[in-house]
N, C-alpha and C. Protein backbone atom coordinates (compact mmCIF):
# COMPACT_ATOMS: atom_id res chain seq x y z
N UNK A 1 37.77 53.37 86.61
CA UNK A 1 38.86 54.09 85.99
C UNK A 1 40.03 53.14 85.73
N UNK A 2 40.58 53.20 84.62
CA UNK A 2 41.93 52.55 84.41
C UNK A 2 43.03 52.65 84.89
N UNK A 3 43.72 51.87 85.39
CA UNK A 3 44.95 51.88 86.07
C UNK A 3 46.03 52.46 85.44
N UNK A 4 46.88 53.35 86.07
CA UNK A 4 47.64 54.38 85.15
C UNK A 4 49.05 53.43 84.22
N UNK A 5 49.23 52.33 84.14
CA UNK A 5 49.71 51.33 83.71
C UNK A 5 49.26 50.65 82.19
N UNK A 6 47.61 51.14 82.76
CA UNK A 6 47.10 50.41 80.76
C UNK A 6 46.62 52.02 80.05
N UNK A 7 46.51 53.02 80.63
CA UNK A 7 46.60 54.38 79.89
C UNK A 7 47.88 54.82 79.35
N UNK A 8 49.28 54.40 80.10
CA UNK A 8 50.44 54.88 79.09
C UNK A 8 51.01 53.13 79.00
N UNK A 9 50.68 53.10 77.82
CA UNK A 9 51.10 51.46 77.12
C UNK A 9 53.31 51.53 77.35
N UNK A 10 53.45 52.75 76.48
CA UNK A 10 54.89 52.75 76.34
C UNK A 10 55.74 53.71 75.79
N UNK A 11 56.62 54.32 76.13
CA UNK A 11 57.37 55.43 75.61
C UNK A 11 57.60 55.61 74.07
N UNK A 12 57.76 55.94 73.45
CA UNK A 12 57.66 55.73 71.82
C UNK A 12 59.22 56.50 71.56
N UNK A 13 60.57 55.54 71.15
CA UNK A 13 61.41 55.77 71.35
C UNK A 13 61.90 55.58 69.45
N UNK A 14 61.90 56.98 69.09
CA UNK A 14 62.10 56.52 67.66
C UNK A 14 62.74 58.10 67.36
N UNK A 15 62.83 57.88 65.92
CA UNK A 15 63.92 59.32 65.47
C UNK A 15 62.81 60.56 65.70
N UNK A 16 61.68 60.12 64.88
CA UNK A 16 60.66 61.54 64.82
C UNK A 16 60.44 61.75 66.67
N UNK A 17 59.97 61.02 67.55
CA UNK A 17 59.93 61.21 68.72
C UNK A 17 61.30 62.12 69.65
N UNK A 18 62.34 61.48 69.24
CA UNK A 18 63.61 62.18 69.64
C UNK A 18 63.72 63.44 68.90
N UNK A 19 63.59 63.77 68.07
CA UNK A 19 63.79 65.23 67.52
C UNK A 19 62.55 66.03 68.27
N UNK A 20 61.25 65.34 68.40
CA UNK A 20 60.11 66.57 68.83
C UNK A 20 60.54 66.75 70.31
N UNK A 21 60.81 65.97 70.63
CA UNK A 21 61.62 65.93 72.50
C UNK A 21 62.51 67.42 72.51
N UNK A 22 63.12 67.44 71.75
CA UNK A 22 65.00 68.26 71.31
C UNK A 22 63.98 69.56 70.91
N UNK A 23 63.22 69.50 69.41
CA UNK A 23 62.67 71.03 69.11
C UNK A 23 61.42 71.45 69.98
N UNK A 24 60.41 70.51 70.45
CA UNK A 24 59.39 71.19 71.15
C UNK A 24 59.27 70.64 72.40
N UNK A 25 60.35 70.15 72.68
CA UNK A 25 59.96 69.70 75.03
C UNK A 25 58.91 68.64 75.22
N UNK A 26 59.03 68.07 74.29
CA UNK A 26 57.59 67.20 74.16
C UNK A 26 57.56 65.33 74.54
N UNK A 27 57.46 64.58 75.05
CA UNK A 27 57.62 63.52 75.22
C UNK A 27 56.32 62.72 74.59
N UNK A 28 56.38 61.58 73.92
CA UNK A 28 55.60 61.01 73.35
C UNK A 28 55.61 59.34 73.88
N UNK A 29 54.16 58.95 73.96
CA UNK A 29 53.84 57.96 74.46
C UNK A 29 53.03 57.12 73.91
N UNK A 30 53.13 55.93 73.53
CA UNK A 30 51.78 54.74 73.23
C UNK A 30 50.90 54.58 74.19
N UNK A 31 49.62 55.56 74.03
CA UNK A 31 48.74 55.15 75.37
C UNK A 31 47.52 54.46 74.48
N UNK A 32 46.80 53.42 75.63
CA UNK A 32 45.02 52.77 75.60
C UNK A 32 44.30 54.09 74.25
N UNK A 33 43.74 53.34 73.58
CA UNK A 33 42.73 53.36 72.56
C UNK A 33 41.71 54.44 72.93
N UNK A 34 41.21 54.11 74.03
CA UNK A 34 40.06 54.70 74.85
C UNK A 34 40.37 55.89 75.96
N UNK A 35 41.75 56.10 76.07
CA UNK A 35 42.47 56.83 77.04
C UNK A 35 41.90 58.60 76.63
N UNK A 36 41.91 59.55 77.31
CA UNK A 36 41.03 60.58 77.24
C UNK A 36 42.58 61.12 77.37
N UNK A 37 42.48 62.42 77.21
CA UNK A 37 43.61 63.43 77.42
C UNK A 37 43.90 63.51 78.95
N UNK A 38 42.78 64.01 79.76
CA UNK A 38 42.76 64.20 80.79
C UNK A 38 43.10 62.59 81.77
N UNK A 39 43.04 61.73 81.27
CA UNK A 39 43.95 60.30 81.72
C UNK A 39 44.93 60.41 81.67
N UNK A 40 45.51 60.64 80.52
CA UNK A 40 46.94 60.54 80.20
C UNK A 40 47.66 61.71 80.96
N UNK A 41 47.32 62.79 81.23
CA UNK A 41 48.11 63.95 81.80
C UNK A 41 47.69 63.84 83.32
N UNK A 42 46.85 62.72 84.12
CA UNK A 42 46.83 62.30 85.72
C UNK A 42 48.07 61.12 85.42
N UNK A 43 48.29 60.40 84.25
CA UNK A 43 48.99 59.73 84.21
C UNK A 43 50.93 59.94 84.03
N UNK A 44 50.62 60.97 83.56
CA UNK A 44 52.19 61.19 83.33
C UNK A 44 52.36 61.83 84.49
N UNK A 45 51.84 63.04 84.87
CA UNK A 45 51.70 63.54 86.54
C UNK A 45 52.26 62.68 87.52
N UNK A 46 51.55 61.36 88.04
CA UNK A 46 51.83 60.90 88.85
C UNK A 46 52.26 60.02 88.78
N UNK A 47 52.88 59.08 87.52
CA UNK A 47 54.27 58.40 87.57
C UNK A 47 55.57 58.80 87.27
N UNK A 48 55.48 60.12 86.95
CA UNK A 48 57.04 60.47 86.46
C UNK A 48 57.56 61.62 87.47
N UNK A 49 56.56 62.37 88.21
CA UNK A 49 56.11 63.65 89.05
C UNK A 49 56.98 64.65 88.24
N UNK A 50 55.86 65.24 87.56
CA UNK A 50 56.01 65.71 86.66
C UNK A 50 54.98 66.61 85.99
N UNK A 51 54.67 68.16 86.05
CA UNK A 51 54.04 69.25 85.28
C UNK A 51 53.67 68.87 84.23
N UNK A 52 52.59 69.00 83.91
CA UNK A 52 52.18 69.12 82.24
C UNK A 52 51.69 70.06 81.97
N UNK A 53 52.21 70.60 80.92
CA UNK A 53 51.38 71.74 79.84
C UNK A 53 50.27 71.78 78.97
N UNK A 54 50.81 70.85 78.03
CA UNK A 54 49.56 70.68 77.09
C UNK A 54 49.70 69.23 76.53
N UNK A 55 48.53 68.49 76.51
CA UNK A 55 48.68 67.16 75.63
C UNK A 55 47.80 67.21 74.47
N UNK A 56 48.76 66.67 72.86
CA UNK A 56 47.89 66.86 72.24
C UNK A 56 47.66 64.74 71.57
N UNK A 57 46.95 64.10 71.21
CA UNK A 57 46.85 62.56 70.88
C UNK A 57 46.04 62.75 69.23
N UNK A 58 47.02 61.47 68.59
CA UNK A 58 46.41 61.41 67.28
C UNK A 58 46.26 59.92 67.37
N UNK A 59 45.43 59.19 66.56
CA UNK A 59 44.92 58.16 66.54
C UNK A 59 45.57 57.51 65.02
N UNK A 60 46.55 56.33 65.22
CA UNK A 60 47.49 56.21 63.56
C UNK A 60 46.65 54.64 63.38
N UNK A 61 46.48 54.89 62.27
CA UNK A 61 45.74 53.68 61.52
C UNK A 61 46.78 52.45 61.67
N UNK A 62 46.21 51.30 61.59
CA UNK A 62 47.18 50.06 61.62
C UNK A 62 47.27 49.58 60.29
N UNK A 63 48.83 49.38 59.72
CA UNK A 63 49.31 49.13 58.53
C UNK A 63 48.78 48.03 57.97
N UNK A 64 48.49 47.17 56.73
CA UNK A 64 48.24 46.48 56.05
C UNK A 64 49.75 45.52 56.29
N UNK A 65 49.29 44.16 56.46
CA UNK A 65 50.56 43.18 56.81
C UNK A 65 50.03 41.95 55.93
N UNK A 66 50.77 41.55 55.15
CA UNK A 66 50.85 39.84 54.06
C UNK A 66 51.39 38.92 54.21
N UNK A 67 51.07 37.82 54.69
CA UNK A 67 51.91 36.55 55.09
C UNK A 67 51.51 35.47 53.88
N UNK A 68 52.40 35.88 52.93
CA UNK A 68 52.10 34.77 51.75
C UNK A 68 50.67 35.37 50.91
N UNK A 69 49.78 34.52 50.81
CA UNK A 69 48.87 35.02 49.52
C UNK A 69 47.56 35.72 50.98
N UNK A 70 47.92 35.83 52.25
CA UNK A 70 46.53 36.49 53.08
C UNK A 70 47.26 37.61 54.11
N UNK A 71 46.16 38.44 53.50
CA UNK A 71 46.54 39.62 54.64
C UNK A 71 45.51 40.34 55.30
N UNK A 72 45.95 41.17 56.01
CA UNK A 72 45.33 41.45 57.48
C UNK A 72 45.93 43.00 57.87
N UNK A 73 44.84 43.22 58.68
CA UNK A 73 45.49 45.16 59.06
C UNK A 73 46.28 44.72 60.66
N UNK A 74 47.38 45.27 60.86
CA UNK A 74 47.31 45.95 62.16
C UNK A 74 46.20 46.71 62.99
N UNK A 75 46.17 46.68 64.33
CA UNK A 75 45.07 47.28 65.18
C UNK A 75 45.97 48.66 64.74
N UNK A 76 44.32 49.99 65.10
CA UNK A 76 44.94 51.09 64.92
C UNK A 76 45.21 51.60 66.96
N UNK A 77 45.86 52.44 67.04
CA UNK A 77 46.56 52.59 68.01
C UNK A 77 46.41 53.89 68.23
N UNK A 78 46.82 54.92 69.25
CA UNK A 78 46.89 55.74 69.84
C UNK A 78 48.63 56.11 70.11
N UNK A 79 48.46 57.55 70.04
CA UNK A 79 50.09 58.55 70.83
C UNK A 79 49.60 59.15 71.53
N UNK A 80 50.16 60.30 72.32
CA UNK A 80 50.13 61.19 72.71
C UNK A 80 51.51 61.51 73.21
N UNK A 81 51.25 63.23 72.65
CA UNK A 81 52.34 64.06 72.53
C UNK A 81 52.13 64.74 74.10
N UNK A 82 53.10 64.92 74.80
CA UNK A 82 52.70 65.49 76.10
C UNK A 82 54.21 66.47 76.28
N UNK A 83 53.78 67.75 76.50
CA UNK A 83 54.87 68.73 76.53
C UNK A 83 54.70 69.07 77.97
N UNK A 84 55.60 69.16 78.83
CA UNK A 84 55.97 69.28 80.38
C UNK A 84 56.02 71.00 80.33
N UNK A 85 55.61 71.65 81.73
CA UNK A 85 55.85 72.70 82.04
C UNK A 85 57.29 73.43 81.78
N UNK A 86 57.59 74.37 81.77
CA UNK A 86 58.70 75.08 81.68
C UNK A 86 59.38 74.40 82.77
N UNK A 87 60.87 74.55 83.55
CA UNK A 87 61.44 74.08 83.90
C UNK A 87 61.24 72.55 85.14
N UNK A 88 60.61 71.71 84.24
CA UNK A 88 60.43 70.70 84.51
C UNK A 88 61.33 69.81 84.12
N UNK A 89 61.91 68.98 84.83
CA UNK A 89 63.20 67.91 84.63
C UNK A 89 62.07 66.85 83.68
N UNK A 90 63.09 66.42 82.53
CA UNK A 90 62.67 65.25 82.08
C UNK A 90 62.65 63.98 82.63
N UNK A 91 61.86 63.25 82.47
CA UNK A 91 62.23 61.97 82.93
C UNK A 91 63.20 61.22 82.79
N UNK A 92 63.38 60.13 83.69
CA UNK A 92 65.40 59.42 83.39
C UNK A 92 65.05 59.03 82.23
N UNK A 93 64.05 57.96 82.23
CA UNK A 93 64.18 57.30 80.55
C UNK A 93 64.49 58.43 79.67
N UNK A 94 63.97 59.15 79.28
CA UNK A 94 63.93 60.24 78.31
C UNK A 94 65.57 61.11 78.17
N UNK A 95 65.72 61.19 79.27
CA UNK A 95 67.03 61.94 79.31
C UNK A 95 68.43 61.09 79.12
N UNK A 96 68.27 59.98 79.07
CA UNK A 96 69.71 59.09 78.86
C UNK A 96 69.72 58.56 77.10
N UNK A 97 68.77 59.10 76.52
CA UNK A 97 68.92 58.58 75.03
C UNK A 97 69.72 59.92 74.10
């Protein structure tokens, strides 16, 4: 099993992420490629201690990048959207932005 360290890669701290936080309670994360739902929600569980409700993960293609006359894709990557139980405290990161 993967160490709960390479299942959530990194918080995904951007405008669309901050608004779904604000309208749907939802915290969003860059997790592992290979990461299962049920990883990611032992994972947010027990580093943030913290309820989960429902996780939902979409898989975003990696952009097309040109350095002069050769180009190349980005790797495609993984999110997941993870919405916390009803009165569940957010996490610090999450709550100071």
């Amino acid at each position: 099993m993967p160490t709960l360290y390479n299942v959530i890669r990194r918080p995904l701290i951007t405008e669309k992420a901050l608004n779904t936080r604000e309208v749907e309670g939802s915290l969003v994360f860059e997790v592992a490629a290979s990461a299962t739902k049920t990883e990611v929600k032992q994972a947010v569980e027990t580093l943030f201690n913290v309820k989960v409700e429902s996780i939902r993960t979409s898989t975003v293609a990696g952009k097309e990048r040109k350095r002069g006359r050769y180009a190349g894709y980005l790797p495609d990557w993984k999110k997941a959207y993870v919405r916390l139980k009803a009165g569940e405290k957010v996490p610090d990161f999450a709550a100071e932005i």
